[in-house]
PDB file of N, CA and C in Angstrom:
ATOM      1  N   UNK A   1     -50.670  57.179 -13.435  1.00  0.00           N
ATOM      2  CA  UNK A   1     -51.679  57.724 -12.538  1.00  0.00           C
ATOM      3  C   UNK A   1     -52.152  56.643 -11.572  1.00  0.00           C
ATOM      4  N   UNK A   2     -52.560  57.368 -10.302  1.00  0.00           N
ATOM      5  CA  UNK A   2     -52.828  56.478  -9.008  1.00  0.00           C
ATOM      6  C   UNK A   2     -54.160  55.963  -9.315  1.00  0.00           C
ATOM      7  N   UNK A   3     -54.424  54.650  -9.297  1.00  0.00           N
ATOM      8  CA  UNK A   3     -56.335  54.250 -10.075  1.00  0.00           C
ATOM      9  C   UNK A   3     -57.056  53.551  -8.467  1.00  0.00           C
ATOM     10  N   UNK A   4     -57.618  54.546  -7.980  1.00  0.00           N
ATOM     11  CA  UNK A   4     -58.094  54.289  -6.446  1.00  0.00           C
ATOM     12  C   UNK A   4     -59.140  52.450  -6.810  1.00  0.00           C
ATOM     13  N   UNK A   5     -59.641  52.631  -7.383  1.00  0.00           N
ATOM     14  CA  UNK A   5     -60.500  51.164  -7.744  1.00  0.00           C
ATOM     15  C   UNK A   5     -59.990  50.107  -7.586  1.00  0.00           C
ATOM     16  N   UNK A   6     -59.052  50.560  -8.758  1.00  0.00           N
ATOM     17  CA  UNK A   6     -57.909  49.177  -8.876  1.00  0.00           C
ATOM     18  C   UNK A   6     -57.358  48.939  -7.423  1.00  0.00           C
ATOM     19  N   UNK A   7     -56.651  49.707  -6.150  1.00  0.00           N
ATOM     20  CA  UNK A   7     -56.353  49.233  -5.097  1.00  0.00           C
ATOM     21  C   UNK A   7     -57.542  49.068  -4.473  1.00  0.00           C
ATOM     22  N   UNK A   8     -59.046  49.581  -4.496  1.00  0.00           N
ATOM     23  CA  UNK A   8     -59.835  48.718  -3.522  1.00  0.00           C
ATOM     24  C   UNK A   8     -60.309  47.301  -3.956  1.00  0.00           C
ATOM     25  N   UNK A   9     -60.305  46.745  -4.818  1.00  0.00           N
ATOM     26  CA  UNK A   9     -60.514  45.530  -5.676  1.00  0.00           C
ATOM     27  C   UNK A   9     -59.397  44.615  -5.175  1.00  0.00           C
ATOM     28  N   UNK A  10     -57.991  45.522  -5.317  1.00  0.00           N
ATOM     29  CA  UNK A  10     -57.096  44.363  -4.505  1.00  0.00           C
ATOM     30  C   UNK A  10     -57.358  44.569  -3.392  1.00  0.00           C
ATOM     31  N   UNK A  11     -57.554  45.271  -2.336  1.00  0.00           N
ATOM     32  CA  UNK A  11     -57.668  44.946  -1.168  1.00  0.00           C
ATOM     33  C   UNK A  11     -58.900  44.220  -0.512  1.00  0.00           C
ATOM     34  N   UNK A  12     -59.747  44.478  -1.453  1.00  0.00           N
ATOM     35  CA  UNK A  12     -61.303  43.520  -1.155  1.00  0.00           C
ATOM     36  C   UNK A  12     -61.046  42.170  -1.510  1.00  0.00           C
ATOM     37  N   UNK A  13     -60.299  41.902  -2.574  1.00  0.00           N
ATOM     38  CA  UNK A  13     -60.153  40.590  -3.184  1.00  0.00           C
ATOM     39  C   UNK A  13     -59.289  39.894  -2.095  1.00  0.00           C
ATOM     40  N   UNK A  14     -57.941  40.335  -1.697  1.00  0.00           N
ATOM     41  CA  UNK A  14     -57.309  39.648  -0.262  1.00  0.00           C
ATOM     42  C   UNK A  14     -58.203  39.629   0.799  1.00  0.00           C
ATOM     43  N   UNK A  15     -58.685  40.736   1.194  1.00  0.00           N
ATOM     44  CA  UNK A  15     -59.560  40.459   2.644  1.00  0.00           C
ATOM     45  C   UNK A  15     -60.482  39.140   2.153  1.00  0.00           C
ATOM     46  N   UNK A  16     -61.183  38.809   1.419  1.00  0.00           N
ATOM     47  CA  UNK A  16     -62.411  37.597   0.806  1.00  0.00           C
ATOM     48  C   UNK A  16     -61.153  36.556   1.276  1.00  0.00           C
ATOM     49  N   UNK A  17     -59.827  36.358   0.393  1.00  0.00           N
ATOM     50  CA  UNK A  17     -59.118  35.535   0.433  1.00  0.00           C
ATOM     51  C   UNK A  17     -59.042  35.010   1.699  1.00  0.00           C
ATOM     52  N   UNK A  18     -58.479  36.137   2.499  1.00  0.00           N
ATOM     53  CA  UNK A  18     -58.322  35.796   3.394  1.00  0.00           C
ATOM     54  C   UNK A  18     -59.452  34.984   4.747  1.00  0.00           C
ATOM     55  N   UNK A  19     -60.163  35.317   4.508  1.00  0.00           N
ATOM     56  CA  UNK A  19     -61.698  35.046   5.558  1.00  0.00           C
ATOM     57  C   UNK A  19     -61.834  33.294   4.907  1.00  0.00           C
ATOM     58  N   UNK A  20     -61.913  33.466   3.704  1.00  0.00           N
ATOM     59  CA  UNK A  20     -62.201  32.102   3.590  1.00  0.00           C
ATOM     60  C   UNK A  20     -60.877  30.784   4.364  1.00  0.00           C
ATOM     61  N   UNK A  21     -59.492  31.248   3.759  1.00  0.00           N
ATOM     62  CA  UNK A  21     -58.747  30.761   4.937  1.00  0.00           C
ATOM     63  C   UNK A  21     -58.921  30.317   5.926  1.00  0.00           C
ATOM     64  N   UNK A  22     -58.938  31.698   6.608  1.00  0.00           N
ATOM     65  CA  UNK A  22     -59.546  31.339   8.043  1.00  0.00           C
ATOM     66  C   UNK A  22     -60.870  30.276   8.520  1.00  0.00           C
ATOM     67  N   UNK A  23     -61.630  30.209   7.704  1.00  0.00           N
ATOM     68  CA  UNK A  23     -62.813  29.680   8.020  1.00  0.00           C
ATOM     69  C   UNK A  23     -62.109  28.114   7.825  1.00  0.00           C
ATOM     70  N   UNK A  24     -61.599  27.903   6.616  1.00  0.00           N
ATOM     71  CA  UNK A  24     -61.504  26.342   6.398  1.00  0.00           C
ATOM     72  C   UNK A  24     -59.916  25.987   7.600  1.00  0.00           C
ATOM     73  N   UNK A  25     -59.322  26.933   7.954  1.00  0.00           N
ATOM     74  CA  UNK A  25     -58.256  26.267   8.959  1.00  0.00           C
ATOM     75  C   UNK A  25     -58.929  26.245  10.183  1.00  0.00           C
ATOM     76  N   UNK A  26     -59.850  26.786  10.664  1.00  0.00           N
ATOM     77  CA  UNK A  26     -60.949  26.725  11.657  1.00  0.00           C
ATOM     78  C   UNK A  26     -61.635  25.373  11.935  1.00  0.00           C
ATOM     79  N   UNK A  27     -62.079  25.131  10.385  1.00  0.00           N
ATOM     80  CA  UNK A  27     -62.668  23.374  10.133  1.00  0.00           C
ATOM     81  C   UNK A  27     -61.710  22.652  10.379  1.00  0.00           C
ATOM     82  N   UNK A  28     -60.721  22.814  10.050  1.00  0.00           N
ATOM     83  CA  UNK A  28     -59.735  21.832  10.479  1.00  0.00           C
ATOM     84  C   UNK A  28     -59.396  22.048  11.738  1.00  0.00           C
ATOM     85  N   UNK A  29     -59.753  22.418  12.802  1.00  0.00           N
ATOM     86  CA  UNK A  29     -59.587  22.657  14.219  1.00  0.00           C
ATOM     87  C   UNK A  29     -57.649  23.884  14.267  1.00  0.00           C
ATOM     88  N   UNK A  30     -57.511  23.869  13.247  1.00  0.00           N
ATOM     89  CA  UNK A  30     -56.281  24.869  13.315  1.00  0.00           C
ATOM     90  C   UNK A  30     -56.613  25.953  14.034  1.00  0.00           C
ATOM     91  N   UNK A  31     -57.625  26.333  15.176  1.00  0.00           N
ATOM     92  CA  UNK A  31     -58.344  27.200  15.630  1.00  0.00           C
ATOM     93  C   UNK A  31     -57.068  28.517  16.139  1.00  0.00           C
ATOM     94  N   UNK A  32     -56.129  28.151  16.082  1.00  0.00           N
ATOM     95  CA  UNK A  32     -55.531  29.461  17.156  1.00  0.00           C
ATOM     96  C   UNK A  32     -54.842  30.039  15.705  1.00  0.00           C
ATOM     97  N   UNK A  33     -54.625  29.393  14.328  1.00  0.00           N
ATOM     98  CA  UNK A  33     -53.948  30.288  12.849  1.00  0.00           C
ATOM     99  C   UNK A  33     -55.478  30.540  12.468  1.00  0.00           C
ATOM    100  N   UNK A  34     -56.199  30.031  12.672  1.00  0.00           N
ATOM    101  CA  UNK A  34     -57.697  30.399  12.032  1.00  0.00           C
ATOM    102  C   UNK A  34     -57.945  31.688  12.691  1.00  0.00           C
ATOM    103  N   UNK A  35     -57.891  31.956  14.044  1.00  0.00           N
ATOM    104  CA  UNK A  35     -58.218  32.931  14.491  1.00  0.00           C
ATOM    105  C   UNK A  35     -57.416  34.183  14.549  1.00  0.00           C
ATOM    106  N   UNK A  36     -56.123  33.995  14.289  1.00  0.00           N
ATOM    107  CA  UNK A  36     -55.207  34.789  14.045  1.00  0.00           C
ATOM    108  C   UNK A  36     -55.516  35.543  12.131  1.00  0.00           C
ATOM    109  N   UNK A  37     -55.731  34.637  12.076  1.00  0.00           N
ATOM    110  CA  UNK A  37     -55.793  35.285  10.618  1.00  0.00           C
ATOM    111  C   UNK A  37     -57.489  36.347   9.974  1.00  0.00           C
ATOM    112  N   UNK A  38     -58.451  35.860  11.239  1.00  0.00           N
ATOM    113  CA  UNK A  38     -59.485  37.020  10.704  1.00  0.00           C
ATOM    114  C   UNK A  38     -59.719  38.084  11.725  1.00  0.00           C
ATOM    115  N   UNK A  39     -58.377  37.552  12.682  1.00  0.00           N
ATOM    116  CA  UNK A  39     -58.067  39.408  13.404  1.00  0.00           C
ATOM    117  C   UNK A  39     -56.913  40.078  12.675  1.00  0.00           C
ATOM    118  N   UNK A  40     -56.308  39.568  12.545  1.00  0.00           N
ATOM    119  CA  UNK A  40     -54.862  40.342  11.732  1.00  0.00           C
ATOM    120  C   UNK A  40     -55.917  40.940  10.028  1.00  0.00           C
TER     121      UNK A  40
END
C-alpha cells in the first residue's frame, strides 16, 4: 500500500537537505550552484 506520509517526510526531509546546501555553498561564495540549487 501507497503510505502518503512516508513520501511527504521524504520529500520534506530533501527539500531541508537541500536549502541548507545551498546556504553553506552560498558562504562559500559558490553563489551561482548556491543559487541554482534553492531554485531548482
Amino acid at each position: 500500500m501507497f503510505n502518503i506520509q512516508k513520501q511527504i517526510d521524504y520529500w520534506i526531509n530533501g527539500a531541508e537537505d537541500d536549502i541548507i546546501t545551498a546556504q553553506l555553498l552560498i558562504q562559500e561564495k559558490r553563489t551561482l550552484h548556491g543559487l541554482f540549487s534553492v531554485i531548482w
